[in-house]
C-alpha atoms as a PDB file:
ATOM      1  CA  UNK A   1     -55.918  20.109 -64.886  1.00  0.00           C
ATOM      2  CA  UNK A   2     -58.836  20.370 -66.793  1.00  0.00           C
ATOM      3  CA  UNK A   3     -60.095  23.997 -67.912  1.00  0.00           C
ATOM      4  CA  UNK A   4     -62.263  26.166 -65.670  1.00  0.00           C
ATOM      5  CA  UNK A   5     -65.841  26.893 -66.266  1.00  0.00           C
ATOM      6  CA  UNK A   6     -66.813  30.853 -66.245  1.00  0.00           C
ATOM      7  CA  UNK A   7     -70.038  32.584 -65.070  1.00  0.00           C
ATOM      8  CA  UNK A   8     -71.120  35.770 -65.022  1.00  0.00           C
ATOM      9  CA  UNK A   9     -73.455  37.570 -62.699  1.00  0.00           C
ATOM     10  CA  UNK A  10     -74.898  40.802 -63.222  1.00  0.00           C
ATOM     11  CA  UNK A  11     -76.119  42.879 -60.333  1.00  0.00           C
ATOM     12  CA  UNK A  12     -79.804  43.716 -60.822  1.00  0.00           C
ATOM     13  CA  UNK A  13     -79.625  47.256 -59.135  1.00  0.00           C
ATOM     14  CA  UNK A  14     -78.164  50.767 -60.411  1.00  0.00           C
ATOM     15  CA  UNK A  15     -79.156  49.920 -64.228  1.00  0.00           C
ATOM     16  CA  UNK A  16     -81.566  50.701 -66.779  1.00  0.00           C
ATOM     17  CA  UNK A  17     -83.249  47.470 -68.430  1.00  0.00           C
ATOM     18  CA  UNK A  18     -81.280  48.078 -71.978  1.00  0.00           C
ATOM     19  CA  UNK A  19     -77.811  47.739 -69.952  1.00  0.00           C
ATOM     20  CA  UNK A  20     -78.936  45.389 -68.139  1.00  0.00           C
ATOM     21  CA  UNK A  21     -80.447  43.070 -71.476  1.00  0.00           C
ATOM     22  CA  UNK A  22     -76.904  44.388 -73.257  1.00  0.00           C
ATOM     23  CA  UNK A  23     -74.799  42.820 -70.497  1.00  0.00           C
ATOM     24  CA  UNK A  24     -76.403  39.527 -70.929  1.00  0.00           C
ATOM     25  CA  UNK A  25     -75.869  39.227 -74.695  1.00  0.00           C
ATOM     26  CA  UNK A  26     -72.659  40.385 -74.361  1.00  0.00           C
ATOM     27  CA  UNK A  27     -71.639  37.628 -71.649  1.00  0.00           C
ATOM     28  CA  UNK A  28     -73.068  35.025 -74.435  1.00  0.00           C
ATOM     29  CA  UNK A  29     -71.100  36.527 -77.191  1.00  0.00           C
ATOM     30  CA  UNK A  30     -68.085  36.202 -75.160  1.00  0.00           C
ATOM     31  CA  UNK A  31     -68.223  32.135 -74.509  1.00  0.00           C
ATOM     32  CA  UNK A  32     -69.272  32.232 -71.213  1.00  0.00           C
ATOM     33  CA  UNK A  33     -71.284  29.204 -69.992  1.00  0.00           C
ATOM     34  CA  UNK A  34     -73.793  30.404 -67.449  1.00  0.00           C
ATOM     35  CA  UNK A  35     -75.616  33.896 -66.795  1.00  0.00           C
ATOM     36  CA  UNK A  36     -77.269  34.926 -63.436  1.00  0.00           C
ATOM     37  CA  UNK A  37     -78.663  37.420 -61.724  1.00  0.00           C
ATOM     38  CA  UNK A  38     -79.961  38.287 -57.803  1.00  0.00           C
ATOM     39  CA  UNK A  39     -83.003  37.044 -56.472  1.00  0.00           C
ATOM     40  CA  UNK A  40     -83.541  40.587 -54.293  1.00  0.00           C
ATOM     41  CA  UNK A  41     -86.378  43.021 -54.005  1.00  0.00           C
ATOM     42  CA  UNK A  42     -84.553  46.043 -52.271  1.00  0.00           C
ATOM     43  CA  UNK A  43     -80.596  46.719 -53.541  1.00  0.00           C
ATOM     44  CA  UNK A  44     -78.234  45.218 -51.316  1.00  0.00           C
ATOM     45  CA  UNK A  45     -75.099  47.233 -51.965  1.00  0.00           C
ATOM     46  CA  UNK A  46     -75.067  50.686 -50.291  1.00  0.00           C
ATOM     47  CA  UNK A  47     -78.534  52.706 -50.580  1.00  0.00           C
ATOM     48  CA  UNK A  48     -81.617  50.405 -50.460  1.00  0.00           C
ATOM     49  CA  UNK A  49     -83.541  52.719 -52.203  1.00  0.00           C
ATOM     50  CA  UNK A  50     -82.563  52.646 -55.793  1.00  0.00           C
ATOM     51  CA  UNK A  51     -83.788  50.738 -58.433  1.00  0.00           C
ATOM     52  CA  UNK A  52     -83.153  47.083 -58.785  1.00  0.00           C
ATOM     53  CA  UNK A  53     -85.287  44.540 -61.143  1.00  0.00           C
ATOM     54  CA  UNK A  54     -87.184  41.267 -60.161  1.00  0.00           C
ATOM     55  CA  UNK A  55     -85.140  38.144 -60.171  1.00  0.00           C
ATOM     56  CA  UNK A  56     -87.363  35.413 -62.399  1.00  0.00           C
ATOM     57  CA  UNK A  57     -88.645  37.894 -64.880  1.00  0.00           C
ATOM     58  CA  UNK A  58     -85.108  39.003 -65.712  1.00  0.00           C
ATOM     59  CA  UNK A  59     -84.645  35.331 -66.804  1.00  0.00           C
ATOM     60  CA  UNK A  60     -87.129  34.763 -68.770  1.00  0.00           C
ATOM     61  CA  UNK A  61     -86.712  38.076 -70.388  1.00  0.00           C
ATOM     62  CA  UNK A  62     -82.616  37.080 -71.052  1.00  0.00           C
ATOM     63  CA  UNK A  63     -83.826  33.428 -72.407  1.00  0.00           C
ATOM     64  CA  UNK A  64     -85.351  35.436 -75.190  1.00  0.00           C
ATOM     65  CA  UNK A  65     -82.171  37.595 -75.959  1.00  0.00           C
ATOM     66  CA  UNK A  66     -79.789  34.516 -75.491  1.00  0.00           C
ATOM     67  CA  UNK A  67     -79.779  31.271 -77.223  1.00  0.00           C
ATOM     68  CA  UNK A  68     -76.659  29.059 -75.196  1.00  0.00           C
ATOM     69  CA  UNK A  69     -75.801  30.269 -71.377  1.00  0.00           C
ATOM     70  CA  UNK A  70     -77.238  28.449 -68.934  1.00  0.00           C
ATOM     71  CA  UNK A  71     -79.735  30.496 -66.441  1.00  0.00           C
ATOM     72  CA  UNK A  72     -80.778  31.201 -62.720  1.00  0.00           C
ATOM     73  CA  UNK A  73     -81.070  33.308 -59.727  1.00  0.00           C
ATOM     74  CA  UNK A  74     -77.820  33.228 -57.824  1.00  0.00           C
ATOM     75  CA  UNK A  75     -79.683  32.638 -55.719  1.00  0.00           C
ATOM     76  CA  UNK A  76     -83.455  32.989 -55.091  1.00  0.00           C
ATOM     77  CA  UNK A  77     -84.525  33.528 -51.681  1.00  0.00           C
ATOM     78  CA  UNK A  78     -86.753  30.559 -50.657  1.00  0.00           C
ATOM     79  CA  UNK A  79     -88.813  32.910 -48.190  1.00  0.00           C
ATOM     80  CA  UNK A  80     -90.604  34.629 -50.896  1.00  0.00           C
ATOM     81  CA  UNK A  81     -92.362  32.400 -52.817  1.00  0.00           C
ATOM     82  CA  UNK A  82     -93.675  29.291 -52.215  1.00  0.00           C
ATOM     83  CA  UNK A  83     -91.566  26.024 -53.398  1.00  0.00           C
ATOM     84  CA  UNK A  84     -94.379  24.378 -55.432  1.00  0.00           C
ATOM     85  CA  UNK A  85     -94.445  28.182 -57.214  1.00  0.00           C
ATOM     86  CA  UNK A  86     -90.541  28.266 -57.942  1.00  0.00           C
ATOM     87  CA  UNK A  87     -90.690  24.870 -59.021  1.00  0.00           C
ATOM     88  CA  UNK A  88     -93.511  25.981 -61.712  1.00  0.00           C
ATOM     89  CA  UNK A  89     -91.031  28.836 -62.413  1.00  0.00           C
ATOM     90  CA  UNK A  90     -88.029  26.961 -63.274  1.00  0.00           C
ATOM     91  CA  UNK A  91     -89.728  24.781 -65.260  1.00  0.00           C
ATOM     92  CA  UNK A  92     -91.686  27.337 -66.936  1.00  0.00           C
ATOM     93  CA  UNK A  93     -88.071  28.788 -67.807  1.00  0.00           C
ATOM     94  CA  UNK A  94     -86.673  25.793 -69.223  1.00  0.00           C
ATOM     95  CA  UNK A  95     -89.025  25.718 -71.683  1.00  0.00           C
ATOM     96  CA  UNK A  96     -88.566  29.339 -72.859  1.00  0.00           C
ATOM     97  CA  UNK A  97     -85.280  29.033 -72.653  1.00  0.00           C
ATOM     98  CA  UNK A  98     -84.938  25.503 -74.844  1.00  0.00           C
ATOM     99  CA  UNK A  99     -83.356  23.831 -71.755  1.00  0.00           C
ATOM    100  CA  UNK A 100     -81.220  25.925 -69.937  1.00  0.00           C
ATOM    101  CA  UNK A 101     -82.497  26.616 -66.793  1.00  0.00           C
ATOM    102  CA  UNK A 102     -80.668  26.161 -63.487  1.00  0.00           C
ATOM    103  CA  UNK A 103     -82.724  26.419 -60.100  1.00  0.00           C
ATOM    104  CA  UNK A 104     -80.922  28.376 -57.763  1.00  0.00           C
ATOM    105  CA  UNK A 105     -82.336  28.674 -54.308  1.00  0.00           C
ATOM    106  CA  UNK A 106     -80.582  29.782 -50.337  1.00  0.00           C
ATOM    107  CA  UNK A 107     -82.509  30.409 -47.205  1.00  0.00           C
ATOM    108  CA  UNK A 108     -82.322  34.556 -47.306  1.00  0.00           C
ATOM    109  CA  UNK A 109     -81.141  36.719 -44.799  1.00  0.00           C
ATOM    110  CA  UNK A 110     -82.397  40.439 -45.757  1.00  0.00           C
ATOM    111  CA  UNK A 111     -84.916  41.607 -43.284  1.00  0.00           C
ATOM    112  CA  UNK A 112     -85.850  45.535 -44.607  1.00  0.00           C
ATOM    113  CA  UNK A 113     -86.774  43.735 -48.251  1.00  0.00           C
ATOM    114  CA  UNK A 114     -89.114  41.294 -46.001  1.00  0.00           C
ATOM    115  CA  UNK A 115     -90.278  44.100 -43.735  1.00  0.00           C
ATOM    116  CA  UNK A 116     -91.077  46.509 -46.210  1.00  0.00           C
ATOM    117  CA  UNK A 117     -92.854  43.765 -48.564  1.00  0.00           C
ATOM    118  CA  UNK A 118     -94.592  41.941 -46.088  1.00  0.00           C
ATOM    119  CA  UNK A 119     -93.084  38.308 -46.277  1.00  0.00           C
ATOM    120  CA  UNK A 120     -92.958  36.297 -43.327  1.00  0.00           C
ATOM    121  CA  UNK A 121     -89.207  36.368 -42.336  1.00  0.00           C
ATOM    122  CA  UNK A 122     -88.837  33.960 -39.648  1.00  0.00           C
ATOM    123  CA  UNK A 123     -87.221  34.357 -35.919  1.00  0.00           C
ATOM    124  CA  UNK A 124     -83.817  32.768 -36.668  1.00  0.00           C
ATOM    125  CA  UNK A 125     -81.700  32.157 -39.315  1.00  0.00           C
ATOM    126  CA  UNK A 126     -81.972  28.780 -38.236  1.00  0.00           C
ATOM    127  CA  UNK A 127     -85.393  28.136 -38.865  1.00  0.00           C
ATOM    128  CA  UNK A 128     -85.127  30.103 -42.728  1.00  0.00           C
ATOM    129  CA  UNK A 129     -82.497  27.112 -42.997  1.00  0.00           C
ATOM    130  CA  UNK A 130     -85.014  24.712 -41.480  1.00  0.00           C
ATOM    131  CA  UNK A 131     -87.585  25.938 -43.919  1.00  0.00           C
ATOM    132  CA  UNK A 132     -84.982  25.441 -46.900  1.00  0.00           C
ATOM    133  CA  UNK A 133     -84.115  22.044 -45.871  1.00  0.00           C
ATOM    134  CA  UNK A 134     -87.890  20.998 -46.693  1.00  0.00           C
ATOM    135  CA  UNK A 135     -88.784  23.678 -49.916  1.00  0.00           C
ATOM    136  CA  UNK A 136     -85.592  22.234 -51.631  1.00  0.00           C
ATOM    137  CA  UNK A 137     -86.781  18.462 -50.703  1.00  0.00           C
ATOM    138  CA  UNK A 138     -90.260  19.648 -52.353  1.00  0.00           C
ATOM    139  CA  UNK A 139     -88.786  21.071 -55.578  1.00  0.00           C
ATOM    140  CA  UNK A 140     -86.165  18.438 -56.273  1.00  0.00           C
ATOM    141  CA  UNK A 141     -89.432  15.998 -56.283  1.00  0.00           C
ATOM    142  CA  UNK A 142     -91.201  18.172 -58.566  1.00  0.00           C
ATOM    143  CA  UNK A 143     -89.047  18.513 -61.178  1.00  0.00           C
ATOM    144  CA  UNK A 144     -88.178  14.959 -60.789  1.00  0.00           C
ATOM    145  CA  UNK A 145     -92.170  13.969 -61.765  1.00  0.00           C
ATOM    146  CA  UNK A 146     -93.216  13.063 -58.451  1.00  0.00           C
ATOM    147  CA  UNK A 147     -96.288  14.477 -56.286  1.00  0.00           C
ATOM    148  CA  UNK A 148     -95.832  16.245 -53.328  1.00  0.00           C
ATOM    149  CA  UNK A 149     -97.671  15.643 -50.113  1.00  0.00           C
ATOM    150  CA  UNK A 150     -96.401  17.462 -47.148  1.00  0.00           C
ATOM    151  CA  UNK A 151     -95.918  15.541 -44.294  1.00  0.00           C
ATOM    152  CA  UNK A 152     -97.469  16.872 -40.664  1.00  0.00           C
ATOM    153  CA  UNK A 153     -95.839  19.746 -38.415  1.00  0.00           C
ATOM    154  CA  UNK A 154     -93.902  21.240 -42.055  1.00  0.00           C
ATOM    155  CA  UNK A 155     -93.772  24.829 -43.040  1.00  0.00           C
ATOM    156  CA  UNK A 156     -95.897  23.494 -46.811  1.00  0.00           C
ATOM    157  CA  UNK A 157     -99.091  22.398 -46.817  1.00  0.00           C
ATOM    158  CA  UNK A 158     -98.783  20.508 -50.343  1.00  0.00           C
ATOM    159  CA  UNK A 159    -101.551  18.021 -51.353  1.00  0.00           C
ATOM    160  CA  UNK A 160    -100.809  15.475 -54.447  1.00  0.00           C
ATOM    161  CA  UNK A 161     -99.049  18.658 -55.900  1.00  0.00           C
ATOM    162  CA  UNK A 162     -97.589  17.463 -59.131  1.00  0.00           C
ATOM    163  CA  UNK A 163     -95.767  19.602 -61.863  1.00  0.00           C
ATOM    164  CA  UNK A 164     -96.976  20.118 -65.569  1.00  0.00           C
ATOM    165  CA  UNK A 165     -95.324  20.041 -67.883  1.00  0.00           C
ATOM    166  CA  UNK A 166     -92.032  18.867 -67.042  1.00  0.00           C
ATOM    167  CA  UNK A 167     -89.077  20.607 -67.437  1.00  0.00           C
ATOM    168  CA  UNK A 168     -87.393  20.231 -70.694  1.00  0.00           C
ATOM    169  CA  UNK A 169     -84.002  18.636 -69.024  1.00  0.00           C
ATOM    170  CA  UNK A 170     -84.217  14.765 -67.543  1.00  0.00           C
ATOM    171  CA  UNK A 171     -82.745  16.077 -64.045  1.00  0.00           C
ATOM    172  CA  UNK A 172     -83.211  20.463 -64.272  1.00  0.00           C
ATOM    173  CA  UNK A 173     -80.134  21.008 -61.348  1.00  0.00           C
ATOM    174  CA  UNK A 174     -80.701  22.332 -58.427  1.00  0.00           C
ATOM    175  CA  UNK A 175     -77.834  25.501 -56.905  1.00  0.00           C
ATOM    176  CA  UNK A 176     -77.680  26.091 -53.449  1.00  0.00           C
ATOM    177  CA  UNK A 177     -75.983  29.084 -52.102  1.00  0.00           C
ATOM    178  CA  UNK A 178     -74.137  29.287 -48.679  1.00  0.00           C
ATOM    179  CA  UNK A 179     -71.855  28.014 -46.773  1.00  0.00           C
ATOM    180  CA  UNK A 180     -73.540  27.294 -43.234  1.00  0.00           C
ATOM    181  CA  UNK A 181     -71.917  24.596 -41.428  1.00  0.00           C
ATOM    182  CA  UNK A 182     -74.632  22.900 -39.729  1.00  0.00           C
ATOM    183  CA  UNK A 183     -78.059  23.161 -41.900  1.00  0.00           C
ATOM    184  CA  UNK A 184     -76.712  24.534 -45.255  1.00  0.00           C
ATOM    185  CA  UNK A 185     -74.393  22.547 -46.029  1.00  0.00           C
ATOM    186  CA  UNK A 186     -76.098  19.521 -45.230  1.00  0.00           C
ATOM    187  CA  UNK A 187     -79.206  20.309 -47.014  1.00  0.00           C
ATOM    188  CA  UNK A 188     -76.410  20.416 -50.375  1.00  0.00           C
ATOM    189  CA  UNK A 189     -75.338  17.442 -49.270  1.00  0.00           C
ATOM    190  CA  UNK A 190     -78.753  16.544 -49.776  1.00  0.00           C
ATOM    191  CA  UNK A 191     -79.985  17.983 -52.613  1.00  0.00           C
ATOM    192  CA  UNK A 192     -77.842  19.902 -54.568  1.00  0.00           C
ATOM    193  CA  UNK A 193     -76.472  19.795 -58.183  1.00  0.00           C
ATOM    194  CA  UNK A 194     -74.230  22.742 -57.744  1.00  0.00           C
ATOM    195  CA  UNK A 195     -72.938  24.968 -54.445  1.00  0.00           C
ATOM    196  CA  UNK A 196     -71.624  28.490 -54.720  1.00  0.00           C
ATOM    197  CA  UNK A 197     -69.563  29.903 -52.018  1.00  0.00           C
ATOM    198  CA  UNK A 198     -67.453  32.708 -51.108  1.00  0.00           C
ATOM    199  CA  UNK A 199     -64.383  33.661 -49.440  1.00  0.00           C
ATOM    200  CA  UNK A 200     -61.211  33.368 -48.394  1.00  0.00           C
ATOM    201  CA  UNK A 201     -59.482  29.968 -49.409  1.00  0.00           C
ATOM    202  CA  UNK A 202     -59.487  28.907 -45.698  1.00  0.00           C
ATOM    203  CA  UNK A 203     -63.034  29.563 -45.469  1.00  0.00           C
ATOM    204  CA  UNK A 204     -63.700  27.486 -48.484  1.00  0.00           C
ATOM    205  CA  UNK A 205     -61.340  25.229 -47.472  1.00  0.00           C
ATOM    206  CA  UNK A 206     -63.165  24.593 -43.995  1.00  0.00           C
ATOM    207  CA  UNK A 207     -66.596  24.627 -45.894  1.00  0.00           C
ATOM    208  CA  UNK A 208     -65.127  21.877 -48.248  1.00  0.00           C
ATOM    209  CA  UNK A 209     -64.255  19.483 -45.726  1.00  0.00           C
ATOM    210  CA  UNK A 210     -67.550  20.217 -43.689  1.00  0.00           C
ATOM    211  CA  UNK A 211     -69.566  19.453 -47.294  1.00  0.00           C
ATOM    212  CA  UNK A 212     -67.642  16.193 -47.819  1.00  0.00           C
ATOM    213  CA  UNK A 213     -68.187  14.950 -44.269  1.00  0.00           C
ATOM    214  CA  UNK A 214     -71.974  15.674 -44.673  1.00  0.00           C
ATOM    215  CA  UNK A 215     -71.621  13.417 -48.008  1.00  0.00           C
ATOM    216  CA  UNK A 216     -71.025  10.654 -45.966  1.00  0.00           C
ATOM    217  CA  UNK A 217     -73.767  11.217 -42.974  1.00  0.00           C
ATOM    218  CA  UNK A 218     -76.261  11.127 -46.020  1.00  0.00           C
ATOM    219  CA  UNK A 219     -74.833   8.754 -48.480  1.00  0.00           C
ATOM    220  CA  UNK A 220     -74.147  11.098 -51.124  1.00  0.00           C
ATOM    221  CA  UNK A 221     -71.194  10.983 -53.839  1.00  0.00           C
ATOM    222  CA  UNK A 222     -69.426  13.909 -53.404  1.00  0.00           C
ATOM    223  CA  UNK A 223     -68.373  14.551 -56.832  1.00  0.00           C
ATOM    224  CA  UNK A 224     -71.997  14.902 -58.017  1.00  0.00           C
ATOM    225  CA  UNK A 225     -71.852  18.378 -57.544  1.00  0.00           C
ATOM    226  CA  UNK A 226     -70.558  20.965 -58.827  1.00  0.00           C
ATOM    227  CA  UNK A 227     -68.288  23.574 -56.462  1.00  0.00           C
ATOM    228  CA  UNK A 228     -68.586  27.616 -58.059  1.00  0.00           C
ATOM    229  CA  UNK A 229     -66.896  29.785 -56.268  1.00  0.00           C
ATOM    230  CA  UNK A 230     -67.869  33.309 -56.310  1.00  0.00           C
ATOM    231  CA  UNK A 231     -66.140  36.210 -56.577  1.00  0.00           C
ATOM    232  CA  UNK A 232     -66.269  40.116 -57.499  1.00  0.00           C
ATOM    233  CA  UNK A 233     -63.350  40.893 -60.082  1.00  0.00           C
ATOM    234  CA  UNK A 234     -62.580  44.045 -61.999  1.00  0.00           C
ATOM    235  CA  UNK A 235     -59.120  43.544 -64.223  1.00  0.00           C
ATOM    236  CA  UNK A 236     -56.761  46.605 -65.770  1.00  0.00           C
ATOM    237  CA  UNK A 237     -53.188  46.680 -66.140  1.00  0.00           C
ATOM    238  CA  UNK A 238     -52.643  47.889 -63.009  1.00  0.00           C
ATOM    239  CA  UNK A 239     -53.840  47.422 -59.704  1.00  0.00           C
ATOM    240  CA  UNK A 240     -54.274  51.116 -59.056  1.00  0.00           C
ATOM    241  CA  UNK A 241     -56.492  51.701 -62.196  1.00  0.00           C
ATOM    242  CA  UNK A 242     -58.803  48.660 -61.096  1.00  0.00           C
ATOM    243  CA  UNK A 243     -58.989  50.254 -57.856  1.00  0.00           C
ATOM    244  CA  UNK A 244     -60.166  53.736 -59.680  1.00  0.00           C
ATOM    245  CA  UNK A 245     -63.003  51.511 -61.870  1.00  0.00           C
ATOM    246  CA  UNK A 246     -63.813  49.667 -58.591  1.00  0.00           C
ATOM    247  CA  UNK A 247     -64.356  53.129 -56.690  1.00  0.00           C
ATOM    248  CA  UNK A 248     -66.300  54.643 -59.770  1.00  0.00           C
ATOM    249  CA  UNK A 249     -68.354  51.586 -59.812  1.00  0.00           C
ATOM    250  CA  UNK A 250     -69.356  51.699 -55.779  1.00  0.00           C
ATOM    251  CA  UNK A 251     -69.874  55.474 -56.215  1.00  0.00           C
ATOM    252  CA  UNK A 252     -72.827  54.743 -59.091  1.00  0.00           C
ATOM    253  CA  UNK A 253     -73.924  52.035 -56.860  1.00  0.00           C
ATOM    254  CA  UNK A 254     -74.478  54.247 -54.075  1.00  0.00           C
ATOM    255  CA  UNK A 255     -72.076  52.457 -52.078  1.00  0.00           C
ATOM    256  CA  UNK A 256     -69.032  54.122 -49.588  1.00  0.00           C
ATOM    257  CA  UNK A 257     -65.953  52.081 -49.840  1.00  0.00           C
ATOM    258  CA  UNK A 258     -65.932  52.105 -46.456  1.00  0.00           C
ATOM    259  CA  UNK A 259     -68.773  49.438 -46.847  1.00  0.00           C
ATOM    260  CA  UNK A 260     -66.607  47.215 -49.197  1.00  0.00           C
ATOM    261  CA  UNK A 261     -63.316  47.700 -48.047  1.00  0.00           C
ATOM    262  CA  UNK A 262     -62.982  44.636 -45.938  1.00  0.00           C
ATOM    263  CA  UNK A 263     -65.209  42.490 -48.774  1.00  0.00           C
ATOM    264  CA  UNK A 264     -62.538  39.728 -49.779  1.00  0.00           C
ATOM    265  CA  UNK A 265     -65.120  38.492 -52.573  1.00  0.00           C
ATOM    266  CA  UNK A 266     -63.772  42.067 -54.439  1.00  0.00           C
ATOM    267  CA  UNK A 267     -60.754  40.448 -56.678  1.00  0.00           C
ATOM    268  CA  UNK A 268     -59.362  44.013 -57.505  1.00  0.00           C
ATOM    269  CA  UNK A 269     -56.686  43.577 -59.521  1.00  0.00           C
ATOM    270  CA  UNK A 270     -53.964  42.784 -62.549  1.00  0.00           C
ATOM    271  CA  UNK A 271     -54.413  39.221 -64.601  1.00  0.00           C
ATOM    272  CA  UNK A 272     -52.348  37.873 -62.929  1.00  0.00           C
ATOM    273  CA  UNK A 273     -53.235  38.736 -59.787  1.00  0.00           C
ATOM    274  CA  UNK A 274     -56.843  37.414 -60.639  1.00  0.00           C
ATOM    275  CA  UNK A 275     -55.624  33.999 -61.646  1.00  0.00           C
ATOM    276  CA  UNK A 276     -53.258  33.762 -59.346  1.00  0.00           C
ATOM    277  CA  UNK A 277     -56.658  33.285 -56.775  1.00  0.00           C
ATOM    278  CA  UNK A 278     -58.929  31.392 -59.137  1.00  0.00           C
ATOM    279  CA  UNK A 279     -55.609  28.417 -58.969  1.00  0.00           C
ATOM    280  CA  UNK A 280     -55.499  28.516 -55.074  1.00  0.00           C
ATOM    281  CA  UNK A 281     -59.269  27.732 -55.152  1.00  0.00           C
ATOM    282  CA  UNK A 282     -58.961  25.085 -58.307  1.00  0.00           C
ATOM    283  CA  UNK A 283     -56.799  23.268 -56.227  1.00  0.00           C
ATOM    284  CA  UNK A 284     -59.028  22.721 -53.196  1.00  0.00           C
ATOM    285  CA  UNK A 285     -61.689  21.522 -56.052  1.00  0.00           C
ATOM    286  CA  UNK A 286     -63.517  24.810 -57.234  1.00  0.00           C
ATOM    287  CA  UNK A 287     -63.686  24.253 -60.846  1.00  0.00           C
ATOM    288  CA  UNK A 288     -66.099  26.923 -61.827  1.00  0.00           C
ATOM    289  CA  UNK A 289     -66.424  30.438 -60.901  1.00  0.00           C
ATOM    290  CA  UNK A 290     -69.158  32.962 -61.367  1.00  0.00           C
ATOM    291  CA  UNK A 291     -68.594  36.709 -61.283  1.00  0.00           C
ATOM    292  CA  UNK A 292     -70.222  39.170 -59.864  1.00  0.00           C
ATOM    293  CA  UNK A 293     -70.165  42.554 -62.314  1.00  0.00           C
ATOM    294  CA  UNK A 294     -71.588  45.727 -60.597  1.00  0.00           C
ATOM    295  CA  UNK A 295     -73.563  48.421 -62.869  1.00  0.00           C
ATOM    296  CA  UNK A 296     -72.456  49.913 -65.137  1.00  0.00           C
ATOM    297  CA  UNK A 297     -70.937  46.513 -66.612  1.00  0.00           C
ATOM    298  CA  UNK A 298     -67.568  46.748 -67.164  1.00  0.00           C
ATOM    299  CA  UNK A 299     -66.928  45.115 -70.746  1.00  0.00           C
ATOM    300  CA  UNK A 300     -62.971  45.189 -70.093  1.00  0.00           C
ATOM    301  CA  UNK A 301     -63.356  42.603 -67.417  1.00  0.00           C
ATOM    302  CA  UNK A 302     -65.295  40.877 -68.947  1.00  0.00           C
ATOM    303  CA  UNK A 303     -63.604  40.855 -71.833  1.00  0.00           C
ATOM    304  CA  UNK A 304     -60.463  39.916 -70.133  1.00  0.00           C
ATOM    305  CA  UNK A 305     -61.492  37.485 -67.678  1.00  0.00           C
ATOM    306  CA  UNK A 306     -62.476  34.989 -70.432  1.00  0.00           C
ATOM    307  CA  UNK A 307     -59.739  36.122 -72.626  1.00  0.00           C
ATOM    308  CA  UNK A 308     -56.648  36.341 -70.781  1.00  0.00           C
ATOM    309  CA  UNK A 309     -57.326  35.046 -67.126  1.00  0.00           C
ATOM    310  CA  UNK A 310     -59.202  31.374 -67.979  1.00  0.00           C
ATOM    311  CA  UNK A 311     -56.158  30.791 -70.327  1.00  0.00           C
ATOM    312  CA  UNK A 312     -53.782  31.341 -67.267  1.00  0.00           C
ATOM    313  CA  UNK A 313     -55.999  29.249 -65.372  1.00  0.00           C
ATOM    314  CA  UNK A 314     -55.865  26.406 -67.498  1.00  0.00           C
ATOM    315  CA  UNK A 315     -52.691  26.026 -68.019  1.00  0.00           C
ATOM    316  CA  UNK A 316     -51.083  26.430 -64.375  1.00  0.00           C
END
């Protein structure tokens, strides 16, 4: 088997900016290969109301603190900003960051954020999917050196919309996030360089098959992209002291366990018990995974994932 890729996401809420900047050098120092953050205006774990930084500025901000991980929003809600706008943005950070940007984009789905802010939400998750379909089809154009004129009836009113300068990378990829059967999934089918999903392994499994089946409606090689698999993993000796860092971690968060109980994504844990999931999702092609680290960052985890779980990975 060939070795596992490792990313590292660090929630954007319940920290101070120097944590928050100190996490990210600390996931470079430690080999990982990609950094990301949330693309969210209100905190999405327990109480709303605490603080939580903007998604794109954090990346450009970590470009200038990190010199190798690869960057982007896991992912960036395409309701808020306009496509021909995030397309700007990602190329805007491949530059600062000397070529490592990754554009990472899903159709949203929290209402308060878009109530309290004022962005159009839309009346169905259906038509934010709808709306996806076409932003992503915009963007991939973009950064690709074409101009963009919107056809009739859309949700964009483009005209000869053209992006300058080009991103620094030939093809800057494009990550979609979700797992929808019917729209999703087809629009990474599509489009995408990468797809992150979560969940159980018969989830993924189900999602897998769906992706691969919407490969061949459009004509797309499956292997082109990339499957990450998210999860949520804090890693002691013991599962009962994970569980006390976990709980400790969800109280600073604002958060009742009762609220994360039944959250499968939370990979709670020993080593070994850690690995032992990352294998069962290798094996149904999930090569890289990205992990999301709650405030404050735990630098055991991460200092064990790369250190003692990859290695078990590998070499199962």
């Amino acid at each position: 088997m060939s070795d596992v890729r490792l990313g590292v996401l660090l929630w954007s809420q319940a920290t101070d900016w120097p944590s928050f900047e100190r996490g990210a050098t600390r996931v470079e120092e430690l080999g990982y290969d990609s950094l990301w953050t949330w693309d969210h205006l209100y905190a999405i774990f327990g109480d709303p109301y605490q603080p939580i930084f903007e998604g794109w500025t954090t990346l450009a901000a970590w470009a200038k603190v990190t010199s190798r991980v690869r960057l982007g929003l896991l992912v960036g809600a395409n309701t808020f900003r306009n496509p021909g706008l995030v397309a700007k943005e990602a190329a805007t950070l491949d530059h600062i960051s000397d070529g490592r940007a990754v554009l990472g984009i899903g159709g949203a789905w929290m209402e308060p954020e878009h109530t309290a802010y004022g962005i159009e939400f839309g009346k169905s998750p259906g038509e934010r999917l709808t709306w996806l379909d076409e932003s992503v089809g915009a963007m991939r154009a973009l950064l690709d050196g074409e101009s963009v004129t919107s056809p009739a009836g859309g949700r964009y009113r483009f005209e000869d919309l053209r992006l300058l300068p080009r991103p620094l990378q030939d093809h800057l990829p494009i990550m979609i996030g979700g797992s929808g059967r019917r729209k999703t999934l087809r629009t990474v089918a599509k489009y995408a360089d990468q797809w992150n999903a979560m969940g159980s392994v018969e989830k993924l499994r189900d999602a897998e098959e769906t992706l691969r089946r919407h490969c061949d409606d459009v004509g797309r090689d499956e292997s082109q992209i990339e499957r990450t698999a998210g999860c949520k993993p804090i890693i002691r000796d013991t599962e009962a002291e994970a569980r006390r860092v976990w709980e400790a971690q969800m109280a600073h968060n604002r958060t009742p366990m009762s609220d994360v109980e039944d959250d499968d994504t939370f990979w709670v844990g020993t080593p070994e018990q850690v690995a032992e999931k990352m294998i069962e999702r290798r094996e149904l092609g999930f090569s890289t995974f990205l992990a999301e680290l709650a405030a404050p960052f735990d630098d055991e985890t991460l200092d064990r994932w790369i250190g003692e779980v990859k290695p078990m990975v590998d070499s199962a």
